[in-house]
PDB file of N, CA and C in Angstrom:
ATOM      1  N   UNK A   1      30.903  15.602 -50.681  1.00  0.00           N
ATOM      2  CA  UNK A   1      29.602  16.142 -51.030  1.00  0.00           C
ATOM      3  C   UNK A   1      28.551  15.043 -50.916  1.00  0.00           C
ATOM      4  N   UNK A   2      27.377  15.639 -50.836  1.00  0.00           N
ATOM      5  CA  UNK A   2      26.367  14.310 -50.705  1.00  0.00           C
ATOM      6  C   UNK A   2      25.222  14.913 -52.022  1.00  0.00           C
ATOM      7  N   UNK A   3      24.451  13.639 -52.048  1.00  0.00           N
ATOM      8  CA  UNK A   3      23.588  14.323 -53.188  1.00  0.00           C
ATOM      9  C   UNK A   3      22.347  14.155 -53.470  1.00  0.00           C
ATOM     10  N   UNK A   4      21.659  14.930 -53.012  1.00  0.00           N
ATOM     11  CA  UNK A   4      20.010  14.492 -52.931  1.00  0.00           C
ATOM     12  C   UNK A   4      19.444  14.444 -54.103  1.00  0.00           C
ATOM     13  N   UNK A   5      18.495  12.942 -54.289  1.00  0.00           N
ATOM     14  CA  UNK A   5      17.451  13.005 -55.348  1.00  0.00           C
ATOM     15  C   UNK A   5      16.163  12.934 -54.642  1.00  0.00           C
ATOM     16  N   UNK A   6      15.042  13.438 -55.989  1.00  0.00           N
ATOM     17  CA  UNK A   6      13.673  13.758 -55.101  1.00  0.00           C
ATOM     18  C   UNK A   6      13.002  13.559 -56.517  1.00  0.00           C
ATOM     19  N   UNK A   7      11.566  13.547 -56.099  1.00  0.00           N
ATOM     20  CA  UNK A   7      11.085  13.383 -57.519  1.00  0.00           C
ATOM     21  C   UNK A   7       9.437  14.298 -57.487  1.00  0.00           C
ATOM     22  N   UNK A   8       9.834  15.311 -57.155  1.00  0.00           N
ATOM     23  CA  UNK A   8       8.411  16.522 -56.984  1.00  0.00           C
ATOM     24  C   UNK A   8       7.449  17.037 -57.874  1.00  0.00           C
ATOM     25  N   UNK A   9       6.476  17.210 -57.947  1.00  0.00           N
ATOM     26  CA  UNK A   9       5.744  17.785 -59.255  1.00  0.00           C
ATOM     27  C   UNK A   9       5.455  19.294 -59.150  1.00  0.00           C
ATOM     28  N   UNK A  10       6.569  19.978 -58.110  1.00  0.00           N
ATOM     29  CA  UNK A  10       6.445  21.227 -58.561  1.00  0.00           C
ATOM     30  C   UNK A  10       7.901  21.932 -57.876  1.00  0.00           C
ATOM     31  N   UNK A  11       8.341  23.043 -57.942  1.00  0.00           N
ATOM     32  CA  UNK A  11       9.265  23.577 -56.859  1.00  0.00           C
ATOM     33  C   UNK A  11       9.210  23.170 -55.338  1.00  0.00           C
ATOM     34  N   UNK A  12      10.089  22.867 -54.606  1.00  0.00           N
ATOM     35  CA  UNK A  12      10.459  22.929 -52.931  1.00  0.00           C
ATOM     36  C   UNK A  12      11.529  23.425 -52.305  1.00  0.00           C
ATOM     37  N   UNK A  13      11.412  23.306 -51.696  1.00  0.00           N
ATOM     38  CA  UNK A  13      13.111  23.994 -50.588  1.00  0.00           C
ATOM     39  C   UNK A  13      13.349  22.802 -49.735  1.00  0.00           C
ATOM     40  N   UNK A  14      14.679  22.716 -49.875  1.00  0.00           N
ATOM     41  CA  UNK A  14      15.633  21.964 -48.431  1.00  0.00           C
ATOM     42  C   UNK A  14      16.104  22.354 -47.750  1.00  0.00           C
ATOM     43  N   UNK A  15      16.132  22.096 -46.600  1.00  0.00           N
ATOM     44  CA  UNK A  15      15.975  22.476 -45.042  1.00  0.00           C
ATOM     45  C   UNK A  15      16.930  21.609 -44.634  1.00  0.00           C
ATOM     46  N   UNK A  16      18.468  21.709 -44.181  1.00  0.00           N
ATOM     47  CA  UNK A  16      18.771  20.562 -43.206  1.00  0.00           C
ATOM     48  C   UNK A  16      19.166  21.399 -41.851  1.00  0.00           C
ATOM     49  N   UNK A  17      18.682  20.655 -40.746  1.00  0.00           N
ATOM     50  CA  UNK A  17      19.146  21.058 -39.695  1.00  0.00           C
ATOM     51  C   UNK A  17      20.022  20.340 -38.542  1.00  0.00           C
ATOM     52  N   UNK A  18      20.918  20.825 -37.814  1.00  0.00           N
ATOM     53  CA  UNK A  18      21.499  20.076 -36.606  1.00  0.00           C
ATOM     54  C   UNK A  18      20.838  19.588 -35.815  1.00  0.00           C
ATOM     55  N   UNK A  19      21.387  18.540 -34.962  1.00  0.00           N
ATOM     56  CA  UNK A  19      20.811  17.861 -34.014  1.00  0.00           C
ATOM     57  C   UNK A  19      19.946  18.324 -32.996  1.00  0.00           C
ATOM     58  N   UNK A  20      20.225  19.671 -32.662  1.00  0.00           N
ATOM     59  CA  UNK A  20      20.094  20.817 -31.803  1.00  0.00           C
ATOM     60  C   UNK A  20      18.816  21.664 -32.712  1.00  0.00           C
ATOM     61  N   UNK A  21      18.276  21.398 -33.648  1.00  0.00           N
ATOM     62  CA  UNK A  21      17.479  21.875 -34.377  1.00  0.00           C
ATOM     63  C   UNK A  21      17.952  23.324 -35.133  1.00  0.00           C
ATOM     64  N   UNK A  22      18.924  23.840 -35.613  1.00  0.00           N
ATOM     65  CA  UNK A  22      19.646  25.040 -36.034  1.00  0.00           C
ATOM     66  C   UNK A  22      19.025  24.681 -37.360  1.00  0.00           C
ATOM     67  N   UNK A  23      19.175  25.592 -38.005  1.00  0.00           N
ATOM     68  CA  UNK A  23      19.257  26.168 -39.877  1.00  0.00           C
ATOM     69  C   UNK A  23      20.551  25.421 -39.988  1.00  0.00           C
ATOM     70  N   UNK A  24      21.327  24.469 -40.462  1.00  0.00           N
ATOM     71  CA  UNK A  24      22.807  24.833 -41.586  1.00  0.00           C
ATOM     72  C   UNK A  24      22.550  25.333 -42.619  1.00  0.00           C
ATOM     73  N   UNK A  25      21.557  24.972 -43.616  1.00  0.00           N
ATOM     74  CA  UNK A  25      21.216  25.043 -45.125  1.00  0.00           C
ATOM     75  C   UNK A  25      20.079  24.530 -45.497  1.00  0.00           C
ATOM     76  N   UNK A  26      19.731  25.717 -46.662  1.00  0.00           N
ATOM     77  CA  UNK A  26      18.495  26.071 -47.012  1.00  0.00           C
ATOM     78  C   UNK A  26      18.860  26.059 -48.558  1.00  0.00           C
ATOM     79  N   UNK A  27      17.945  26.047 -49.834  1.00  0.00           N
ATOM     80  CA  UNK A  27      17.937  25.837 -50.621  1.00  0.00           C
ATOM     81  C   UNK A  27      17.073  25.673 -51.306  1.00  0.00           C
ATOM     82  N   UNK A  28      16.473  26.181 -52.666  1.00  0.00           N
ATOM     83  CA  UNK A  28      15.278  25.900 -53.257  1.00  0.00           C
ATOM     84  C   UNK A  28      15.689  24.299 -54.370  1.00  0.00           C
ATOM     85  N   UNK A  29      14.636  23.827 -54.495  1.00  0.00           N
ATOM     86  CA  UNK A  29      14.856  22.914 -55.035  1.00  0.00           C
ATOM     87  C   UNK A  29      14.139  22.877 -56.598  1.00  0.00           C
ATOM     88  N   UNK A  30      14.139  22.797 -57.723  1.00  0.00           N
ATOM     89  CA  UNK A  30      13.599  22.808 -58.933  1.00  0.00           C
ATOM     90  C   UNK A  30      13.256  21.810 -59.485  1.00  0.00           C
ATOM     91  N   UNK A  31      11.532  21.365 -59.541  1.00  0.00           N
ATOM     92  CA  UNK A  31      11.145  20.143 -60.069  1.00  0.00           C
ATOM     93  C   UNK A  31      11.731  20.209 -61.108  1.00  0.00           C
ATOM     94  N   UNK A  32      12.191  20.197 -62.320  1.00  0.00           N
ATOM     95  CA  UNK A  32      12.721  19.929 -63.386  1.00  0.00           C
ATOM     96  C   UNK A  32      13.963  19.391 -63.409  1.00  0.00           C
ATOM     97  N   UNK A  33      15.106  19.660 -62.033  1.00  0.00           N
ATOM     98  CA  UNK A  33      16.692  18.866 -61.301  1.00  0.00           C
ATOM     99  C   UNK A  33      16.265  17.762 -60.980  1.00  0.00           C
ATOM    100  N   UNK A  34      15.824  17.242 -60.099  1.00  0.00           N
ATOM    101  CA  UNK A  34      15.706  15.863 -60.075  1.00  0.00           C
ATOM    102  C   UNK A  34      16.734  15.528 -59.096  1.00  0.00           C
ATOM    103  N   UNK A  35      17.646  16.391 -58.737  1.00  0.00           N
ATOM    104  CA  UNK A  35      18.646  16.232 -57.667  1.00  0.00           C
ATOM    105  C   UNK A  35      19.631  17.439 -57.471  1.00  0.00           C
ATOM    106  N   UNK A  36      20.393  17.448 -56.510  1.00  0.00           N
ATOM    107  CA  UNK A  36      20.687  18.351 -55.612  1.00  0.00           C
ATOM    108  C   UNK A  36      22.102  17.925 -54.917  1.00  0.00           C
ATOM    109  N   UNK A  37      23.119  18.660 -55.404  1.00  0.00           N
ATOM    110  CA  UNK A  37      24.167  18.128 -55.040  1.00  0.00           C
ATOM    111  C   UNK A  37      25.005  19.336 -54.078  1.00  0.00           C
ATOM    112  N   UNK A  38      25.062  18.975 -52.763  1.00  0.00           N
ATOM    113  CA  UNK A  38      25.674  20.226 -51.717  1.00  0.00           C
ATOM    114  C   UNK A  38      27.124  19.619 -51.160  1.00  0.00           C
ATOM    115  N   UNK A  39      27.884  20.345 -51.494  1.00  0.00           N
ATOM    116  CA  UNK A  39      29.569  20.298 -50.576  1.00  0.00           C
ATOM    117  C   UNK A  39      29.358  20.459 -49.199  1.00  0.00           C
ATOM    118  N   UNK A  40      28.560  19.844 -48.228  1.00  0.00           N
ATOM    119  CA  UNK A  40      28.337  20.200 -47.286  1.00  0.00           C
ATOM    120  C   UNK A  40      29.189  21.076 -46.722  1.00  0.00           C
ATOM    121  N   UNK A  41      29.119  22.585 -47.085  1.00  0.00           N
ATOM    122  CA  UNK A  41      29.496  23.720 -46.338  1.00  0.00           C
ATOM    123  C   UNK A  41      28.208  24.215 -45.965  1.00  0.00           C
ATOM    124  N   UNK A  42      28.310  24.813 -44.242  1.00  0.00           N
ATOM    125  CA  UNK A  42      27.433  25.798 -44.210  1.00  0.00           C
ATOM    126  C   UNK A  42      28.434  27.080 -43.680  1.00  0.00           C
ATOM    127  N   UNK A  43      27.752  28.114 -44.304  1.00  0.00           N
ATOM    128  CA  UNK A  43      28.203  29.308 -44.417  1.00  0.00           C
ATOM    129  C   UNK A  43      29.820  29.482 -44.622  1.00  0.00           C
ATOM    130  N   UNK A  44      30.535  28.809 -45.863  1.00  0.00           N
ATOM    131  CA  UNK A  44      31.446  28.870 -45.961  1.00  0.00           C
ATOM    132  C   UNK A  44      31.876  27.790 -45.143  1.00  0.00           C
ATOM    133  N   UNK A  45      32.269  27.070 -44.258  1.00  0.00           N
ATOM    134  CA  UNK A  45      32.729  26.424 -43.535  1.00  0.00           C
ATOM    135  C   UNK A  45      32.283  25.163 -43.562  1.00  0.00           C
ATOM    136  N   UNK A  46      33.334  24.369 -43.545  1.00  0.00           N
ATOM    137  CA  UNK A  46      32.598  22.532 -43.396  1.00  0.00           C
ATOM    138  C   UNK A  46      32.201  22.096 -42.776  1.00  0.00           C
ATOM    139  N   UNK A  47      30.559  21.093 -42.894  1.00  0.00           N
ATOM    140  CA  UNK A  47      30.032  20.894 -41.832  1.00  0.00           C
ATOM    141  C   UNK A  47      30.547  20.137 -41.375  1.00  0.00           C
ATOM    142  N   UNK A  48      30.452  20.108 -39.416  1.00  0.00           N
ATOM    143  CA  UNK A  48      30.693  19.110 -38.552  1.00  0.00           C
ATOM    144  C   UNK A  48      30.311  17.581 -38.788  1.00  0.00           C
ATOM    145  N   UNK A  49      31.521  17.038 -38.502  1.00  0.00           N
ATOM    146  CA  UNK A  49      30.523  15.274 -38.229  1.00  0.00           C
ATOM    147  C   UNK A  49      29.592  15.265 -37.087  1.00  0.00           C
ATOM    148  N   UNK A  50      28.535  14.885 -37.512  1.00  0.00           N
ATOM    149  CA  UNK A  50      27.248  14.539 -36.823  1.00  0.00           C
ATOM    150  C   UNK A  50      25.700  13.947 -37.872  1.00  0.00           C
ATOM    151  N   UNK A  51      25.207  14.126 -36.861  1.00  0.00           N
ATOM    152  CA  UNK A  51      23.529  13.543 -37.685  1.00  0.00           C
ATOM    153  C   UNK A  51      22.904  15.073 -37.617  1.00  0.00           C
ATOM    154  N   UNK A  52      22.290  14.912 -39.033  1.00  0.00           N
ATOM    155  CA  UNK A  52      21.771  16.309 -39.434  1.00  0.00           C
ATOM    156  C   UNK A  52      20.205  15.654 -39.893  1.00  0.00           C
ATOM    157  N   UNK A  53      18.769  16.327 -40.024  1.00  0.00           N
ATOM    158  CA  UNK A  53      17.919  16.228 -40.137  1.00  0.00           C
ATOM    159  C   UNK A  53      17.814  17.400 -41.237  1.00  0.00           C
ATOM    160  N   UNK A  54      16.973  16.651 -42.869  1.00  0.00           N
ATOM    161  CA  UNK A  54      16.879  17.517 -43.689  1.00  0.00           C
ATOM    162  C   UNK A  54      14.834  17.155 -44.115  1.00  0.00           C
ATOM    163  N   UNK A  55      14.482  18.371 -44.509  1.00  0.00           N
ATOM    164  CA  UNK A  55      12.978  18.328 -44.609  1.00  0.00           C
ATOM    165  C   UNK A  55      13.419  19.159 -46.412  1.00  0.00           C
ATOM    166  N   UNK A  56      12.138  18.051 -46.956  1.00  0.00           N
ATOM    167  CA  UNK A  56      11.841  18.745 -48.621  1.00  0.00           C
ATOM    168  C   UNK A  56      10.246  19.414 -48.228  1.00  0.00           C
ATOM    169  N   UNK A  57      10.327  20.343 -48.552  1.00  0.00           N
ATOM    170  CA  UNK A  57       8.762  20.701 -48.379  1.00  0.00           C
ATOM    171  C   UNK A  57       8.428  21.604 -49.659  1.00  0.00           C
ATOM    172  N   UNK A  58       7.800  20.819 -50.131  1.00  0.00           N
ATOM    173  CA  UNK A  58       6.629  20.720 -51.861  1.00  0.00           C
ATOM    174  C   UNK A  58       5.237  21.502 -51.204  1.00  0.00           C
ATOM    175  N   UNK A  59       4.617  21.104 -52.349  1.00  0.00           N
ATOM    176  CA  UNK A  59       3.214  20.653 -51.540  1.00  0.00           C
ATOM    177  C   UNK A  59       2.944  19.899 -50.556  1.00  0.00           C
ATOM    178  N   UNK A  60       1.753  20.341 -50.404  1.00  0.00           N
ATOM    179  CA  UNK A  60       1.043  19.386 -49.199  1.00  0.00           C
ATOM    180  C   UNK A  60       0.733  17.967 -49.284  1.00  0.00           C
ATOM    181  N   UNK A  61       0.779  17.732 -50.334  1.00  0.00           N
ATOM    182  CA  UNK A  61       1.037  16.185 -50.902  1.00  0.00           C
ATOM    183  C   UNK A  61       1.947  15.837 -50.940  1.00  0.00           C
ATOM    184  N   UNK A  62       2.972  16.130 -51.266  1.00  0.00           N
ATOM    185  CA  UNK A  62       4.743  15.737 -51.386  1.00  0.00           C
ATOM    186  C   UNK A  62       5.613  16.375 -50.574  1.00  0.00           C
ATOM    187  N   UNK A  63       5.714  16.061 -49.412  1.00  0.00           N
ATOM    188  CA  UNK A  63       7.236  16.395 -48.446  1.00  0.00           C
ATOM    189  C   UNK A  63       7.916  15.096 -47.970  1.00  0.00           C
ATOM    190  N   UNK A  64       8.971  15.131 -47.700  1.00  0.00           N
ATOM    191  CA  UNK A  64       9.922  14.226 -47.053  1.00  0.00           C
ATOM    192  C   UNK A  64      11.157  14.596 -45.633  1.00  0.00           C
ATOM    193  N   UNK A  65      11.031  14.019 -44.886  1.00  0.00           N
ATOM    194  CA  UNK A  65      12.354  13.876 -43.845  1.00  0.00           C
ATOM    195  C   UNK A  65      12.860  12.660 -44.057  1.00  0.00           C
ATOM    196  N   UNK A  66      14.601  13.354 -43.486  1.00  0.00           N
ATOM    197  CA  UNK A  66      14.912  12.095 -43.482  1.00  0.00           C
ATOM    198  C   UNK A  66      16.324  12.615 -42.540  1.00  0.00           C
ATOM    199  N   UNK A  67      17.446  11.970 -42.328  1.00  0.00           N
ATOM    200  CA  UNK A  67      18.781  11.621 -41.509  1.00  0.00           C
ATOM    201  C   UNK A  67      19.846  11.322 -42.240  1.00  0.00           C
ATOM    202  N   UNK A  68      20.403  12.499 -41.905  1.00  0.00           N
ATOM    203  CA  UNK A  68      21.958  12.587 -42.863  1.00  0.00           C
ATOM    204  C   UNK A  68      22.936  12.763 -42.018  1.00  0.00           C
ATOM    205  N   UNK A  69      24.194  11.645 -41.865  1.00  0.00           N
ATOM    206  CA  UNK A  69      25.146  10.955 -41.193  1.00  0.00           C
ATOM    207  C   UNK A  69      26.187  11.671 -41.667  1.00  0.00           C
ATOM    208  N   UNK A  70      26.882  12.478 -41.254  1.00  0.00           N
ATOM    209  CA  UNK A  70      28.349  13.291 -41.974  1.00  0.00           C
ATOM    210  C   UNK A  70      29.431  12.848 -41.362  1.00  0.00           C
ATOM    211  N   UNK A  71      30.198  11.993 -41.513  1.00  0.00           N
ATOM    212  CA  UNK A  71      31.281  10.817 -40.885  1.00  0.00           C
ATOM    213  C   UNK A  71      32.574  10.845 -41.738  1.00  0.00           C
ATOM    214  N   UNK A  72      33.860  11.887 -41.862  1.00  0.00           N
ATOM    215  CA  UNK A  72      34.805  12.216 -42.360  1.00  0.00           C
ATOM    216  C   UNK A  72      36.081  11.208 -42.182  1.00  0.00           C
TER     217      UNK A  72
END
């Protein structure tokens, strides 16, 4: 599992996508968690090793990307 922390001043969603730009997983995120812990499954199934691209999108003041390495 991997485990995202964030530090938002309101609700967001996480977005990670494949290299290829696909959906795997989506997710709302709750300013009050502070983090976010996913078994990297998408749709039931374990994700592939590869580089995945995940977006937090808050407000318009607070978003983040970043590069997530899944190496089994």
């Amino acid at each position: 599992s991997v485990t995202f922390y964030y530090d938002i001043p309101a609700d967001a969603m996480l977005h990670v996508y494949d290299i290829a730009g696909r959906l795997v997983h989506s997710t709302p995120l709750s300013a009050s968690m502070h983090a976010y812990e996913w078994n990297l499954h998408a749709g039931g199934r374990p994700l592939a090793n590869g580089v995945y691209l995940y977006i937090v999108l808050g407000d318009a003041q607070k978003s983040e990307v970043g590069r997530l390495v899944v190496n089994r």
